[in-house]
Protein backbone atom coordinates (compact mmCIF):
# COMPACT_ATOMS: atom_id res chain seq x y z
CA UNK A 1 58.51 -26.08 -51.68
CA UNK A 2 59.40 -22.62 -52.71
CA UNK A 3 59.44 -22.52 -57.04
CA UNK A 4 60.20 -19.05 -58.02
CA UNK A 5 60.47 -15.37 -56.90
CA UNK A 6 59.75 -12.53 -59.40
CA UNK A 7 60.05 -8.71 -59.16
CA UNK A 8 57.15 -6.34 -60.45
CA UNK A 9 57.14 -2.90 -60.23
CA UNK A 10 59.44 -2.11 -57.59
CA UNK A 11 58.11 -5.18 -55.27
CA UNK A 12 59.19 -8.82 -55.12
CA UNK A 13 57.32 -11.97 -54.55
CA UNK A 14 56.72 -15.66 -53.89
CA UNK A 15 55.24 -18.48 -55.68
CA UNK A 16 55.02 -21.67 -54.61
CA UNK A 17 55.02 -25.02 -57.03
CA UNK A 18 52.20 -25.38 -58.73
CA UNK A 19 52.49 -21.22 -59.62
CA UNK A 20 50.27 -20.86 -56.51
CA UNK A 21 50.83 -16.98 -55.85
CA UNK A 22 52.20 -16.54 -52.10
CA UNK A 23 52.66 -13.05 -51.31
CA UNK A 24 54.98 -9.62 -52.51
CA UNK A 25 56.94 -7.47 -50.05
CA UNK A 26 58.47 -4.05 -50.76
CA UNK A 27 57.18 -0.75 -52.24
CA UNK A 28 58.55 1.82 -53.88
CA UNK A 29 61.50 3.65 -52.10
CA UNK A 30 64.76 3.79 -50.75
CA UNK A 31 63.75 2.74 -47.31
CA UNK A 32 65.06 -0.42 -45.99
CA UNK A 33 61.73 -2.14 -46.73
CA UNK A 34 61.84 -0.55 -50.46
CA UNK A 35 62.94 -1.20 -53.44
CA UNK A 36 63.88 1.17 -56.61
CA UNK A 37 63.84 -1.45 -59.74
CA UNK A 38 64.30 -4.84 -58.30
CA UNK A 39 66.76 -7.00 -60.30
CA UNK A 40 68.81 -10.29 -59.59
CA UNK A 41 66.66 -12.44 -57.21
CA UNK A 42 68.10 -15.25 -55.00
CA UNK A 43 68.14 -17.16 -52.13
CA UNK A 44 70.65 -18.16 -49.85
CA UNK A 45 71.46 -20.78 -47.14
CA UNK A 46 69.76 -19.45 -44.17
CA UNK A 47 66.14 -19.10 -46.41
CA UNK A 48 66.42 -15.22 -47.02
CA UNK A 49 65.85 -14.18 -50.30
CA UNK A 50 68.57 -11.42 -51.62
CA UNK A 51 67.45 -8.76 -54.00
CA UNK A 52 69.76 -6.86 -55.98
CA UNK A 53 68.25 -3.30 -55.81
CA UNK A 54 69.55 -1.42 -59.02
CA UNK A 55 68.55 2.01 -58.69
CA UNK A 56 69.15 1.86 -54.57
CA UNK A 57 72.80 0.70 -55.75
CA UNK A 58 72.43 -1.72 -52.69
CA UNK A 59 72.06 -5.14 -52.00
CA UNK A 60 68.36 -5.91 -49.80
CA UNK A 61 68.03 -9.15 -47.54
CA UNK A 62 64.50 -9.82 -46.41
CA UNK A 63 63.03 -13.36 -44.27
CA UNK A 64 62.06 -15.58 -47.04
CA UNK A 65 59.19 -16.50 -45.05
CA UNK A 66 57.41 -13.53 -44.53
CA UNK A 67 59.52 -10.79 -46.57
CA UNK A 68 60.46 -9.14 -43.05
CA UNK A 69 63.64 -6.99 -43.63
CA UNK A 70 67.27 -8.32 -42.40
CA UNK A 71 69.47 -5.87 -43.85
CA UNK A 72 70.92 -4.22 -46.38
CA UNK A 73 74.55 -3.33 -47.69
CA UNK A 74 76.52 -1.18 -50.58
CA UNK A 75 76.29 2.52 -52.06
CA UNK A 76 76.34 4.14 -54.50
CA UNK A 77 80.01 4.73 -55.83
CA UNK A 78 82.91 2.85 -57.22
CA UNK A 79 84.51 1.94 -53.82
CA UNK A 80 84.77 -1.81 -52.94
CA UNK A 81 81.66 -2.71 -51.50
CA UNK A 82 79.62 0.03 -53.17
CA UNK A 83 77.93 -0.17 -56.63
CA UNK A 84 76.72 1.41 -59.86
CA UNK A 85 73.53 -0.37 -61.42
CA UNK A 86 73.78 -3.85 -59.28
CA UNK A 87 71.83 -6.13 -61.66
CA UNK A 88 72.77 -9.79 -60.44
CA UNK A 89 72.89 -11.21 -57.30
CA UNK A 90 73.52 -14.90 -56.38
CA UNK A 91 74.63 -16.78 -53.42
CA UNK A 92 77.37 -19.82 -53.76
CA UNK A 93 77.60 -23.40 -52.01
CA UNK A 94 80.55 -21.27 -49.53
CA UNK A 95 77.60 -18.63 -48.68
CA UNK A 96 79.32 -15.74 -50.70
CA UNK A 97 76.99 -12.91 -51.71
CA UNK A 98 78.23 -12.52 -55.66
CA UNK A 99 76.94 -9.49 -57.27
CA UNK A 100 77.04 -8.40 -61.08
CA UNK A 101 78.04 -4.26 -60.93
CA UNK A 102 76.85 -3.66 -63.78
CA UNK A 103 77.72 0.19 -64.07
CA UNK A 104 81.28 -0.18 -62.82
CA UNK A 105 82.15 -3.04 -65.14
CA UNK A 106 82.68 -5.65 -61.89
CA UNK A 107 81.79 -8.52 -59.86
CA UNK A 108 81.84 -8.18 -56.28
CA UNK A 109 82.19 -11.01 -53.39
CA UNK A 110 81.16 -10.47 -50.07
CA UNK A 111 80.62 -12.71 -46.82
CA UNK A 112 77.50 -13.22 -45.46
């Protein structure tokens, strides 16, 4: 059983119960496999984990079981769909992506 997921200088990772370390994915960048301060953390119904990726201004979806990258969504802007300082991210029982946008005073729900 998967217990937590962290973010650490511009990389996330794993750890299982027990605070067993697993692994991190990501490095610094705007890349799809990067990250530029980490944030909100989550993970949704299909076992990906969903980073909200505050200074990218995007939302990242990696493979929860090896970090491999899914894809990625938003911008930089004020435009639905694009963001200013995303700094929550959380997935709902219906599957919607819900994101705190921070910098444009929002929430934001999207479809998987």
């Amino acid at each position: 059983m998967w217990r937590s997921l962290f973010q650490e200088r511009r990389r996330c990772g794993v750890v299982r119960d027990g605070a067993a370390f697993v692994r991190t994915f990501g490095s610094k960048g705007a890349g799809d496999r990067n990250f530029k301060l980490p944030m909100g953390v989550c993970v949704d119904g299909d076992n990906h984990i969903v980073v909200a990726d505050r200074e990218n201004n995007r939302i990242v979806v990696v493979v929860r079981t090896d970090g491999s990258f899914v894809r990625t969504f938003g911008s930089r802007g004020a435009a639905h769909g694009q963001f200013d300082d995303p700094r929550a991210v959380c997935v709902n029982a219906a599957g919607l992506v819900i994101v705190a946008d921070c910098g444009n005073n929002r929430v934001q729900m999207f479809t998987r």
